[in-house]
C-alpha atoms as a PDB file:
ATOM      1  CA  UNK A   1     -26.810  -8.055 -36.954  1.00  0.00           C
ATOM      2  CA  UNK A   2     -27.028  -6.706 -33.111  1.00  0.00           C
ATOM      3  CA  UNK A   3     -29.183  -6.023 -31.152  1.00  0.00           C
ATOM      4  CA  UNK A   4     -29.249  -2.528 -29.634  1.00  0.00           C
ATOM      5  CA  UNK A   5     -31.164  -0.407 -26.915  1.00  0.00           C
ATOM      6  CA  UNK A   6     -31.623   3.450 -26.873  1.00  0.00           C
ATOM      7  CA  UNK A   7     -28.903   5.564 -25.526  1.00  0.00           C
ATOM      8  CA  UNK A   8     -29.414   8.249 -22.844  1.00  0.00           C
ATOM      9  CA  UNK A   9     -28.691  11.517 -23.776  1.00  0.00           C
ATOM     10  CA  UNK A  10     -25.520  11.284 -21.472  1.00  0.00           C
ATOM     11  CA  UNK A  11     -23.829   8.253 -22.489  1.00  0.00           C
ATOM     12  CA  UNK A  12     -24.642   4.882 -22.442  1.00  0.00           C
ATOM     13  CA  UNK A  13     -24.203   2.277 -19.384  1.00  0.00           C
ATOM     14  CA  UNK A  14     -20.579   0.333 -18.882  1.00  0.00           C
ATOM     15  CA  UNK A  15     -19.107   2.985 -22.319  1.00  0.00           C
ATOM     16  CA  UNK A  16     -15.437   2.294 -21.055  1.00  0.00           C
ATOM     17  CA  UNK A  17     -13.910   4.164 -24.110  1.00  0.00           C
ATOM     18  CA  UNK A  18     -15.049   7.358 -25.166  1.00  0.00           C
ATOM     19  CA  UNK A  19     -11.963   9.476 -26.120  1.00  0.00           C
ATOM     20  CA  UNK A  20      -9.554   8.503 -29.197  1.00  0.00           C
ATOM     21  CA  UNK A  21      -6.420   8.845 -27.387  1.00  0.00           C
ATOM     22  CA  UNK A  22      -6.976   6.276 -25.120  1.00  0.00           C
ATOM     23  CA  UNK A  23      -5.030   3.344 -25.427  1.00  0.00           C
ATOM     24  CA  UNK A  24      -7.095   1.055 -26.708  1.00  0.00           C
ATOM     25  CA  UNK A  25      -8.872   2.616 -28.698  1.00  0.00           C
ATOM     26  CA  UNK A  26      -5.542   3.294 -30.375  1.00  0.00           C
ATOM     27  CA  UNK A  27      -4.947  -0.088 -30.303  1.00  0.00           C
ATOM     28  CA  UNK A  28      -8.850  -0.327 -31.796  1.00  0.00           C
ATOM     29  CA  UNK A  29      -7.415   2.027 -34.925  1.00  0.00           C
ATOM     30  CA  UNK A  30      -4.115   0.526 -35.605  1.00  0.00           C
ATOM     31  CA  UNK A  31      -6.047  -2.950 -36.234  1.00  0.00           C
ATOM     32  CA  UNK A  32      -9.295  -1.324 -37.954  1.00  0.00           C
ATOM     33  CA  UNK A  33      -6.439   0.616 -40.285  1.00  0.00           C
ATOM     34  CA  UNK A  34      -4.634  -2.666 -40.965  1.00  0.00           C
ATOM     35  CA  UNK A  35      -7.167  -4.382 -42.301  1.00  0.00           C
ATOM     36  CA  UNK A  36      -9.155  -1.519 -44.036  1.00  0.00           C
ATOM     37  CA  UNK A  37      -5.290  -0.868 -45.867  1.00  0.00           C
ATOM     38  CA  UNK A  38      -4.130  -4.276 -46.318  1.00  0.00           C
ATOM     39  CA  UNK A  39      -7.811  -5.627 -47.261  1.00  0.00           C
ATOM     40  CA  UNK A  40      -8.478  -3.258 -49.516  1.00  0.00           C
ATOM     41  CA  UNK A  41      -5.443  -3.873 -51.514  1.00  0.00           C
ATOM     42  CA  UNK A  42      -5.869  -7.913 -51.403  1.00  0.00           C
ATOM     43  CA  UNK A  43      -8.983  -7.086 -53.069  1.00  0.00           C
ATOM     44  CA  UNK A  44      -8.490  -5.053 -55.860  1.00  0.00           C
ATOM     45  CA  UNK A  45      -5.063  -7.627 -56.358  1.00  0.00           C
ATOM     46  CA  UNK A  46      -7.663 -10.536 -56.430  1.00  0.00           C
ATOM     47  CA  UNK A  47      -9.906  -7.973 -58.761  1.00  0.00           C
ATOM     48  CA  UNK A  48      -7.094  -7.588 -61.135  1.00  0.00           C
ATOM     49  CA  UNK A  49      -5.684 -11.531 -61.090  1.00  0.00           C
ATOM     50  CA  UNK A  50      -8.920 -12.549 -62.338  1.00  0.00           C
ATOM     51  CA  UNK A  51      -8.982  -9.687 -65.308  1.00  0.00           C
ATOM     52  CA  UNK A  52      -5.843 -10.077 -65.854  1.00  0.00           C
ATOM     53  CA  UNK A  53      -5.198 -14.010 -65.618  1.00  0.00           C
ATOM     54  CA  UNK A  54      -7.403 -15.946 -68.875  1.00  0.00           C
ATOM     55  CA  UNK A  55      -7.151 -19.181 -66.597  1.00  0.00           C
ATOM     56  CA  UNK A  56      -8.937 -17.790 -63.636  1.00  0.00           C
ATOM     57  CA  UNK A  57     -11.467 -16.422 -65.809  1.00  0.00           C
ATOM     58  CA  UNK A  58     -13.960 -19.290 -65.603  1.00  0.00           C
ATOM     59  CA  UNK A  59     -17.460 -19.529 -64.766  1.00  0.00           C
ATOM     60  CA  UNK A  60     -16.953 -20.944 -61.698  1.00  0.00           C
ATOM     61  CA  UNK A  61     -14.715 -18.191 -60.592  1.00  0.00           C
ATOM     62  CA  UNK A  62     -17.559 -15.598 -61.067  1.00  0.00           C
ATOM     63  CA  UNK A  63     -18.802 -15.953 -57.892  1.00  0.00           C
ATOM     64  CA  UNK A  64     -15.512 -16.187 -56.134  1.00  0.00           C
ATOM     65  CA  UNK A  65     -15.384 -12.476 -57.987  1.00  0.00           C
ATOM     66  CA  UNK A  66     -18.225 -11.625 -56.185  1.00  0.00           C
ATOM     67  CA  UNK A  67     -17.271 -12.301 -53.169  1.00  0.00           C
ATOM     68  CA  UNK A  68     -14.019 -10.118 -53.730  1.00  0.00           C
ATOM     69  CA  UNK A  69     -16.282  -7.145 -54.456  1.00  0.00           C
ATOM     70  CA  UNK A  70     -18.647  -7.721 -51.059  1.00  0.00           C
ATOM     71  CA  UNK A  71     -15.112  -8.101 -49.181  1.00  0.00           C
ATOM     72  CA  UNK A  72     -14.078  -5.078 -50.713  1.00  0.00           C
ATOM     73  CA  UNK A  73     -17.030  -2.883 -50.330  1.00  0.00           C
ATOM     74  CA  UNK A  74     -16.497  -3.848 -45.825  1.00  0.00           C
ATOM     75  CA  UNK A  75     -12.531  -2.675 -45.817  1.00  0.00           C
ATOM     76  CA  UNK A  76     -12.645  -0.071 -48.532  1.00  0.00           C
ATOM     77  CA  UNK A  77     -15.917   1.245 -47.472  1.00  0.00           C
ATOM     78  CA  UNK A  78     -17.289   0.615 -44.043  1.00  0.00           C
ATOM     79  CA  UNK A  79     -13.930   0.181 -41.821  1.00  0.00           C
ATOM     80  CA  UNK A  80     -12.901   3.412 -43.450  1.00  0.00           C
ATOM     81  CA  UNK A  81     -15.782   5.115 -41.625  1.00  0.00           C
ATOM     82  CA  UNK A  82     -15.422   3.345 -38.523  1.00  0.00           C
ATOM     83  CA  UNK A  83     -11.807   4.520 -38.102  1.00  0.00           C
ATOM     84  CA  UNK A  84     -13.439   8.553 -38.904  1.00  0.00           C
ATOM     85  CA  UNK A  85     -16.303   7.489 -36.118  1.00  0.00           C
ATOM     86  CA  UNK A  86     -13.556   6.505 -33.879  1.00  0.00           C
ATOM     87  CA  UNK A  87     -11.800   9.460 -33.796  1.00  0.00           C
ATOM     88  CA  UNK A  88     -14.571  12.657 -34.329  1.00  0.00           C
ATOM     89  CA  UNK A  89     -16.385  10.262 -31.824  1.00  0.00           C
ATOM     90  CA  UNK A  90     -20.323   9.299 -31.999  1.00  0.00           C
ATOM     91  CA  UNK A  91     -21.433  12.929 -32.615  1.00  0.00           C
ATOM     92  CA  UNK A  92     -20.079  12.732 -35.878  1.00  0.00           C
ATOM     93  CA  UNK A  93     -22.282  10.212 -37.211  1.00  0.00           C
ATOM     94  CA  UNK A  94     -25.418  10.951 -34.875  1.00  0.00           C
ATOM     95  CA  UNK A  95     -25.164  14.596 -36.906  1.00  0.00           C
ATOM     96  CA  UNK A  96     -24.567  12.974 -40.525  1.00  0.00           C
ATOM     97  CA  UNK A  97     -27.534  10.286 -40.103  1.00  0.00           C
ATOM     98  CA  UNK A  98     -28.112   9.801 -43.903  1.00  0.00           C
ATOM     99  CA  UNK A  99     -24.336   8.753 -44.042  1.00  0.00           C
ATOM    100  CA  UNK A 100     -25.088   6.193 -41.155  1.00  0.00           C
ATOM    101  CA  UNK A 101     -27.613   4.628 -42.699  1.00  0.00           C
ATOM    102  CA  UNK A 102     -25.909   3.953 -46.317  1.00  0.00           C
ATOM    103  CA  UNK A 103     -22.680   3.203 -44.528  1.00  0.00           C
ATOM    104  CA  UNK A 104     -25.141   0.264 -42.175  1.00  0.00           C
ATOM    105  CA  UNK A 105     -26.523  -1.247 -45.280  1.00  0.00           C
ATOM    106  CA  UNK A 106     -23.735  -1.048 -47.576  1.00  0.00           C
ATOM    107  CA  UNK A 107     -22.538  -3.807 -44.341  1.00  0.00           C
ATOM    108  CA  UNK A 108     -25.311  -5.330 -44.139  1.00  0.00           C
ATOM    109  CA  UNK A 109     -25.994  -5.918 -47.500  1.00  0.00           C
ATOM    110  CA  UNK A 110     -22.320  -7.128 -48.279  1.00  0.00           C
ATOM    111  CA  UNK A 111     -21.163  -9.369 -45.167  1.00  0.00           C
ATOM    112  CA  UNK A 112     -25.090 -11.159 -45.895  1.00  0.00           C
ATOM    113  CA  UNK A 113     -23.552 -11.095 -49.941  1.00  0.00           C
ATOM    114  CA  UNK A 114     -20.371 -12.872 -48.496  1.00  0.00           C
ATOM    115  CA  UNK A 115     -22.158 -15.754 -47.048  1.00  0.00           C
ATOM    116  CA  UNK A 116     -24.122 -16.445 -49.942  1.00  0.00           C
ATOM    117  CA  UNK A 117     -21.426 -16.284 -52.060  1.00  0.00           C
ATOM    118  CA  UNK A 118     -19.062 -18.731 -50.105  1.00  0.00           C
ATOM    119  CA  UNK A 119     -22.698 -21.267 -50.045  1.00  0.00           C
ATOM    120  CA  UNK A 120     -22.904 -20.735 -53.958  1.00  0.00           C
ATOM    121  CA  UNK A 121     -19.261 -21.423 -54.637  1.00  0.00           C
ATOM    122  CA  UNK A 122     -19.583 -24.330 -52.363  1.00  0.00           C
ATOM    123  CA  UNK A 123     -23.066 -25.705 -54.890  1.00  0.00           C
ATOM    124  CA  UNK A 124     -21.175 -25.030 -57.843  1.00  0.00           C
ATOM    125  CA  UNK A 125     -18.046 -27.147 -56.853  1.00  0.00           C
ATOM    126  CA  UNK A 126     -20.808 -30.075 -55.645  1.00  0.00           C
ATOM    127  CA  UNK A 127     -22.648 -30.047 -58.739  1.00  0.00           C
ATOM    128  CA  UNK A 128     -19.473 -29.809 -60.663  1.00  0.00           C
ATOM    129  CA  UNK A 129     -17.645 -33.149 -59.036  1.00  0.00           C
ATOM    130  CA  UNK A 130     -21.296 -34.977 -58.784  1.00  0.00           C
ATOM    131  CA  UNK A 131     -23.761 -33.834 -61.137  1.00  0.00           C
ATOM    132  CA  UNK A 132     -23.360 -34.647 -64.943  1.00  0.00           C
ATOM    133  CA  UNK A 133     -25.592 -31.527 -65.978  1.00  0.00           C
ATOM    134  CA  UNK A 134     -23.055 -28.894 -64.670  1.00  0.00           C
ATOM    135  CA  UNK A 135     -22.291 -27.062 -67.874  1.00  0.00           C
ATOM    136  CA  UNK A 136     -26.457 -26.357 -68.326  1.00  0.00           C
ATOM    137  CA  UNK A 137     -26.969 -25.260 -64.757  1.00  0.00           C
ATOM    138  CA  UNK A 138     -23.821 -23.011 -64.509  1.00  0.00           C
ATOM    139  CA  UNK A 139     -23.804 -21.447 -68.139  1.00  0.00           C
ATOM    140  CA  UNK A 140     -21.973 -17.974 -68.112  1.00  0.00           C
ATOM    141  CA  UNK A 141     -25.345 -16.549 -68.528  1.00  0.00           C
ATOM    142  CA  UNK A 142     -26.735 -18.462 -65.657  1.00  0.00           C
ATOM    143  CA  UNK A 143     -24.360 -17.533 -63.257  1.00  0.00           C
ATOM    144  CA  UNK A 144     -24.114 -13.897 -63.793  1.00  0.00           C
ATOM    145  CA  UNK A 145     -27.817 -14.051 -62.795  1.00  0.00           C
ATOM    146  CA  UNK A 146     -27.013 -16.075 -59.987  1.00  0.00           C
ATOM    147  CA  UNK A 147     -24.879 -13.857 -58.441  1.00  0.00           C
ATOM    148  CA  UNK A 148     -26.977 -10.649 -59.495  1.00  0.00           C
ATOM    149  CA  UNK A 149     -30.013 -12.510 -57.565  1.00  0.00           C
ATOM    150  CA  UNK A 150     -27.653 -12.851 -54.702  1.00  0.00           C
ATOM    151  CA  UNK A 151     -27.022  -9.002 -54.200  1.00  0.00           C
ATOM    152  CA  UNK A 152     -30.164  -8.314 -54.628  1.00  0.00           C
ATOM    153  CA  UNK A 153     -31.280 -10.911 -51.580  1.00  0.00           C
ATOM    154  CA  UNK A 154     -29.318  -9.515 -49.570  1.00  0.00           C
ATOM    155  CA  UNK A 155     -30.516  -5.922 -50.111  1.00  0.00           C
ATOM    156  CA  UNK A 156     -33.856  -7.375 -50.045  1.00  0.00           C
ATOM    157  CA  UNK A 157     -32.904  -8.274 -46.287  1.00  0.00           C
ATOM    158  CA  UNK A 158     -32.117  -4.705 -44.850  1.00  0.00           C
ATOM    159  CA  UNK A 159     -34.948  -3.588 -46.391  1.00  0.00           C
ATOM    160  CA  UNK A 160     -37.101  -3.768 -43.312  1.00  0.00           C
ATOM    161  CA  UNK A 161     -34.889  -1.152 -41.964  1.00  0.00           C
ATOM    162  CA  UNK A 162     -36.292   1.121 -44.091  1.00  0.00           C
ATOM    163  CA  UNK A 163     -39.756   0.601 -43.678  1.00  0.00           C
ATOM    164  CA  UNK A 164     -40.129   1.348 -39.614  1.00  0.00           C
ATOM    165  CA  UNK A 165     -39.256  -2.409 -38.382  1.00  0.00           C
ATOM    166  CA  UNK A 166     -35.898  -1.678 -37.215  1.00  0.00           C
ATOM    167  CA  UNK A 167     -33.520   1.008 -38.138  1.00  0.00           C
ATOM    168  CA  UNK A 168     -29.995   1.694 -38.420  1.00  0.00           C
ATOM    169  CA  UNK A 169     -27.673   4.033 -36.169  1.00  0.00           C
ATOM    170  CA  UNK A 170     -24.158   4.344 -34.578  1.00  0.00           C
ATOM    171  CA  UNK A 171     -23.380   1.980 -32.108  1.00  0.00           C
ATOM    172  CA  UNK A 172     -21.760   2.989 -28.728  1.00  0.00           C
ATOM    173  CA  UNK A 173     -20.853  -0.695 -27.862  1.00  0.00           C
ATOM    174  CA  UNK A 174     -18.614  -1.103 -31.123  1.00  0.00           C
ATOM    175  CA  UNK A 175     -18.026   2.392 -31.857  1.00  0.00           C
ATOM    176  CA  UNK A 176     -19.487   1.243 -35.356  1.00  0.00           C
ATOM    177  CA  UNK A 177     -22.569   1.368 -37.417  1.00  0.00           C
ATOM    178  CA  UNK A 178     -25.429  -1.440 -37.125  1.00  0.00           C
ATOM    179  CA  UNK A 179     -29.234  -2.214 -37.794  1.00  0.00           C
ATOM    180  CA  UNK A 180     -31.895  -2.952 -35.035  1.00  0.00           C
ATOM    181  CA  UNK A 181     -32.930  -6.394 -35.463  1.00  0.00           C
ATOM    182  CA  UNK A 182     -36.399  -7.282 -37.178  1.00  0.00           C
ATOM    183  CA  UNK A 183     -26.324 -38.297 -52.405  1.00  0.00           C
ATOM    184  CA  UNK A 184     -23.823 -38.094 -54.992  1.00  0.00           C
ATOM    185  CA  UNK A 185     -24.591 -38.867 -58.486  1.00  0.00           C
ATOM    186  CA  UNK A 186     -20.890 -38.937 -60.190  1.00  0.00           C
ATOM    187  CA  UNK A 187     -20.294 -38.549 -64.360  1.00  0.00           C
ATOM    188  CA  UNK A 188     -18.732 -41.131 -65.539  1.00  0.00           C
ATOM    189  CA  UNK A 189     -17.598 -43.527 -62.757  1.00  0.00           C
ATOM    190  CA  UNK A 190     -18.882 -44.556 -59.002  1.00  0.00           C
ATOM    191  CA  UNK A 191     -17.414 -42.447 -57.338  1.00  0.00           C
ATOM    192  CA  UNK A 192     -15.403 -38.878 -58.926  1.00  0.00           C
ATOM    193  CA  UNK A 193     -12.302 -38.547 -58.966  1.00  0.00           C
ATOM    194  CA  UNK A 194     -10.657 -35.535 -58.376  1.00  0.00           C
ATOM    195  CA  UNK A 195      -7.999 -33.470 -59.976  1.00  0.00           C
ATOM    196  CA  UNK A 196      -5.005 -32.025 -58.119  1.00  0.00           C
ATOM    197  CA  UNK A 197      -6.781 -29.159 -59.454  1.00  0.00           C
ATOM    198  CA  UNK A 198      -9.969 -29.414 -58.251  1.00  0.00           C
ATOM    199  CA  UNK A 199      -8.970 -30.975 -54.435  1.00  0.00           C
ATOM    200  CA  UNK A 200      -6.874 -27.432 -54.667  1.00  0.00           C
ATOM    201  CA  UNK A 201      -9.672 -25.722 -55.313  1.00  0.00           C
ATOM    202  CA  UNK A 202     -12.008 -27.570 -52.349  1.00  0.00           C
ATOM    203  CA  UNK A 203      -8.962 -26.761 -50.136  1.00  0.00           C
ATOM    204  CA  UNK A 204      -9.555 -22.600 -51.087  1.00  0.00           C
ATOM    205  CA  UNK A 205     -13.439 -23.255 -50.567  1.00  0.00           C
ATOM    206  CA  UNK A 206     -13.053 -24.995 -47.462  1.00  0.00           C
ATOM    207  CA  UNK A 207     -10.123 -22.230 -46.090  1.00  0.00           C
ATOM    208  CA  UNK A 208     -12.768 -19.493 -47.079  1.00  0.00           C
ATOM    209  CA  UNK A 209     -15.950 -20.914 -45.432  1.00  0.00           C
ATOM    210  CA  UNK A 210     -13.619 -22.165 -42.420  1.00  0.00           C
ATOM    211  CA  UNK A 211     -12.222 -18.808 -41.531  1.00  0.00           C
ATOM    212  CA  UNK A 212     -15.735 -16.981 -42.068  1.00  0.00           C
ATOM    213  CA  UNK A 213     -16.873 -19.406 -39.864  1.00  0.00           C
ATOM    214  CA  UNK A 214     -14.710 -18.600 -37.329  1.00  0.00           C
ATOM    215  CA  UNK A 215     -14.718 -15.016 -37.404  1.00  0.00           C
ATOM    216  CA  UNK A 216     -18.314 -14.863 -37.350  1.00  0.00           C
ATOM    217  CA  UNK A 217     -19.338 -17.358 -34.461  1.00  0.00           C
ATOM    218  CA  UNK A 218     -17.915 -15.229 -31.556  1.00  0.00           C
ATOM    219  CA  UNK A 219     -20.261 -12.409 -32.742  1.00  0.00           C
ATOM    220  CA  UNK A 220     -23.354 -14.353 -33.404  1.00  0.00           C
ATOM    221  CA  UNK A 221     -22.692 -15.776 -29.279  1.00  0.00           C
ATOM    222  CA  UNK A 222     -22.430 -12.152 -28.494  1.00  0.00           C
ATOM    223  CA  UNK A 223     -25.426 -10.841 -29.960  1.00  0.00           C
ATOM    224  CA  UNK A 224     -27.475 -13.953 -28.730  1.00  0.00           C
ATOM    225  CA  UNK A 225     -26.150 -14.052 -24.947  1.00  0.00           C
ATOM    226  CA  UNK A 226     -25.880  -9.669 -24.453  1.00  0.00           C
ATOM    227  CA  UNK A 227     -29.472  -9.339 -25.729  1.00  0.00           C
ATOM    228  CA  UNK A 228     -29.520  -6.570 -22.053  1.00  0.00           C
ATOM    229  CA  UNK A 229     -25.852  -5.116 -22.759  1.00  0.00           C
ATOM    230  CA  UNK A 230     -24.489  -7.009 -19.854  1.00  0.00           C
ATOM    231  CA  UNK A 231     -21.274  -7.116 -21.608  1.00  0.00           C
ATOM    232  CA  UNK A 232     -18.266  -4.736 -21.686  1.00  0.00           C
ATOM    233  CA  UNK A 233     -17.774  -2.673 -24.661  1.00  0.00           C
ATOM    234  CA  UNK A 234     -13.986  -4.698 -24.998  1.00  0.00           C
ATOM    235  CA  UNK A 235     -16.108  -7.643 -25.474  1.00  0.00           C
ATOM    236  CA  UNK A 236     -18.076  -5.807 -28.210  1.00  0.00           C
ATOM    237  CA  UNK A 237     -15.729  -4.269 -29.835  1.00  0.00           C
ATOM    238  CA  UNK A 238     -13.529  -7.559 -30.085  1.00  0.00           C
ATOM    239  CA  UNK A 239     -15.850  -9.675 -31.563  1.00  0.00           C
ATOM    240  CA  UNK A 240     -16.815  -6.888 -34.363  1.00  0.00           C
ATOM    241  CA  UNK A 241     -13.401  -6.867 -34.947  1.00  0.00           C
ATOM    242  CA  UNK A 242     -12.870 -10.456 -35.470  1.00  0.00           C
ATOM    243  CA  UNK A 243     -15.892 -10.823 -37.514  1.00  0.00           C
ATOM    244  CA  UNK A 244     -15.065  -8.244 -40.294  1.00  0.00           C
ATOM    245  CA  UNK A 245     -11.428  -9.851 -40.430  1.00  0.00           C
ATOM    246  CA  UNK A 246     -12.761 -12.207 -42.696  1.00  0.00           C
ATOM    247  CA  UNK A 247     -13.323  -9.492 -45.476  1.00  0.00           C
ATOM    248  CA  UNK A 248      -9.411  -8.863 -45.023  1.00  0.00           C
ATOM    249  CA  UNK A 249      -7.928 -12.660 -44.690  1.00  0.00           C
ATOM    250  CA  UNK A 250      -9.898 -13.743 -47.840  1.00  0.00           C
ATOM    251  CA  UNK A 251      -7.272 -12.315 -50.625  1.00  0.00           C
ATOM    252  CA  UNK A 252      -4.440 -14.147 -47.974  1.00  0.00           C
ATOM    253  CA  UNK A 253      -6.170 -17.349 -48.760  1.00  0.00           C
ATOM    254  CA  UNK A 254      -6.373 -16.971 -52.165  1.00  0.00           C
ATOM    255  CA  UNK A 255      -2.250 -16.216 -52.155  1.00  0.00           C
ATOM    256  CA  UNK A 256      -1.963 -19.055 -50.449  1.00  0.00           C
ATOM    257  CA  UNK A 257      -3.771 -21.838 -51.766  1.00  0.00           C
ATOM    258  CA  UNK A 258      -4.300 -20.317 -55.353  1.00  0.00           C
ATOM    259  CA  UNK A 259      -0.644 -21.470 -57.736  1.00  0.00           C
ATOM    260  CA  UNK A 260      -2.959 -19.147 -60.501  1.00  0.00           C
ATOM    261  CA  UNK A 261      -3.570 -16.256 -58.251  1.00  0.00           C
ATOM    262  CA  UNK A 262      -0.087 -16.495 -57.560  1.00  0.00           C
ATOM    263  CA  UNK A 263       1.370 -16.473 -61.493  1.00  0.00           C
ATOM    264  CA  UNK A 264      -0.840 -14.111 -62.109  1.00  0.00           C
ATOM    265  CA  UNK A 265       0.319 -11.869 -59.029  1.00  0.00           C
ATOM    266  CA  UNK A 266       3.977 -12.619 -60.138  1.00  0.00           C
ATOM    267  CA  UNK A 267       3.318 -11.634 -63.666  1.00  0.00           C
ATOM    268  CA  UNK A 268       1.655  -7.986 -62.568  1.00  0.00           C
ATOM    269  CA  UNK A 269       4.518  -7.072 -60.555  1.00  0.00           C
ATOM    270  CA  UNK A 270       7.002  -8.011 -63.425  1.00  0.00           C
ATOM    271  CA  UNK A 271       4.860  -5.876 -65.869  1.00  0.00           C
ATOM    272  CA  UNK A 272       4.800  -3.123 -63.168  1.00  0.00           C
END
């Protein structure tokens, strides 16, 4: 997802931050912790809404399910690791390469598992408003393979990584882990009408892809306008930040936008 050069033996050119204690890279912790703590939590609370909740347990809520576990698997998982990287520093990881490379693709493979998801949530809504053969395309069974097909995809897309045509290692720009690069038809009337419900719902969808969106963007103009490393590593290291918030804000949408997610929420605490 960025591009990277070779590191000299003694460094690498503009490092600015190469010692835990210094004070941004505390700052660099503090915000990495946040979101790994408070992330991780929103997602398991989504997890358990959805098992817990019979109303949220629909078909189309299967994928937003998925997309819970990919957000899960980047602040449970992977910003875990970057918080240990941070503070044993790069030798760490450049002795534990193995680790590396599962903790690169388990990224890879989810933040690519994210977008899909958020696309296939956004079909299923489209077909569901416009399309009058909604119940055939998304059966239960149909889905599950949907989103099965999905995570496989986006394994399928790392794979190159592990054939020679890229590779993964520890980044010294992010102090992180990355790869080297290789009409509307309505039902029953002209035009469908929408539910509170349902223009709730397209709200969620449109929050979700809208903050993905932006967390992603300043990344992707990184990666495409440093292709040299012209750029300080506080420019890096920002904009990797930012774009693996979205794995943390997603359960805050939900709270917000969701009245079910929230009943169910209320009724959990209650039992607990």
């Amino acid at each position: 997802m960025l591009n990277v050069t070779h590191i000299p033996a003694d460094g690498v050119i503009g490092l600015q931050y190469d010692e835990p204690g210094h004070p941004f890279m505390v700052f660099y912790i503090i915000i990495q912790s946040t979101f790994f703590i408070g992330g991780t939590v929103g997602n398991i609370l989504v997890l358990a809404a959805f098992s817990l909740h019979s109303k949220l347990r629909t078909v189309s809520n299967i994928f937003i399910i998925s997309l819970a576990i990919s957000d899960l698997a980047v602040t449970g998982f992977v910003l875990p690791f970057n918080v240990v990287g941070i503070l044993k520093t790069h030798h760490f990881f450049r002795l534990n390469s193995d680790l590396c490379e599962v903790i690169s693709f388990v990224c890879v493979t989810s933040c690519i598992a994210s977008l899909w998801n958020i696309m296939a949530i956004s079909v299923n809504r489209y077909i569901h408003i416009c399309k009058s053969k909604y119940k055939q395309i998304f059966s239960f069974r149909n889905t599950i393979l949907m989103c099965i097909l999905i995570w496989i995809i986006s394994a399928l897309v790392d794979l190159p990584n592990f054939m020679n045509w890229g590779g993964h290692r520890y980044d010294m720009k992010t102090l992180n882990h990355r790869e080297q690069e290789p009409g509307c038809h309505t039902r029953n009337t002209r035009h469908a009408k929408l539910s509170k419900q349902q223009k709730r719902l397209l709200k969620m969808i449109f929050a979700i892809f809208a903050v993905f969106i932006l967390c992603w963007v300043p990344y992707g103009i990184v990666v495409l306008i440093d292709f040299q490393d012209r750029l300080s590593q506080t420019v890096h290291i920002i904009v990797w930040v930012i774009a693996h918030a979205s794995a943390a804000l997603d359960p805050v949408i939900y709270a917000v936008t969701n009245k079910r997610f929230q009943q169910s929420m209320r009724s959990y605490t209650a039992v607990r």
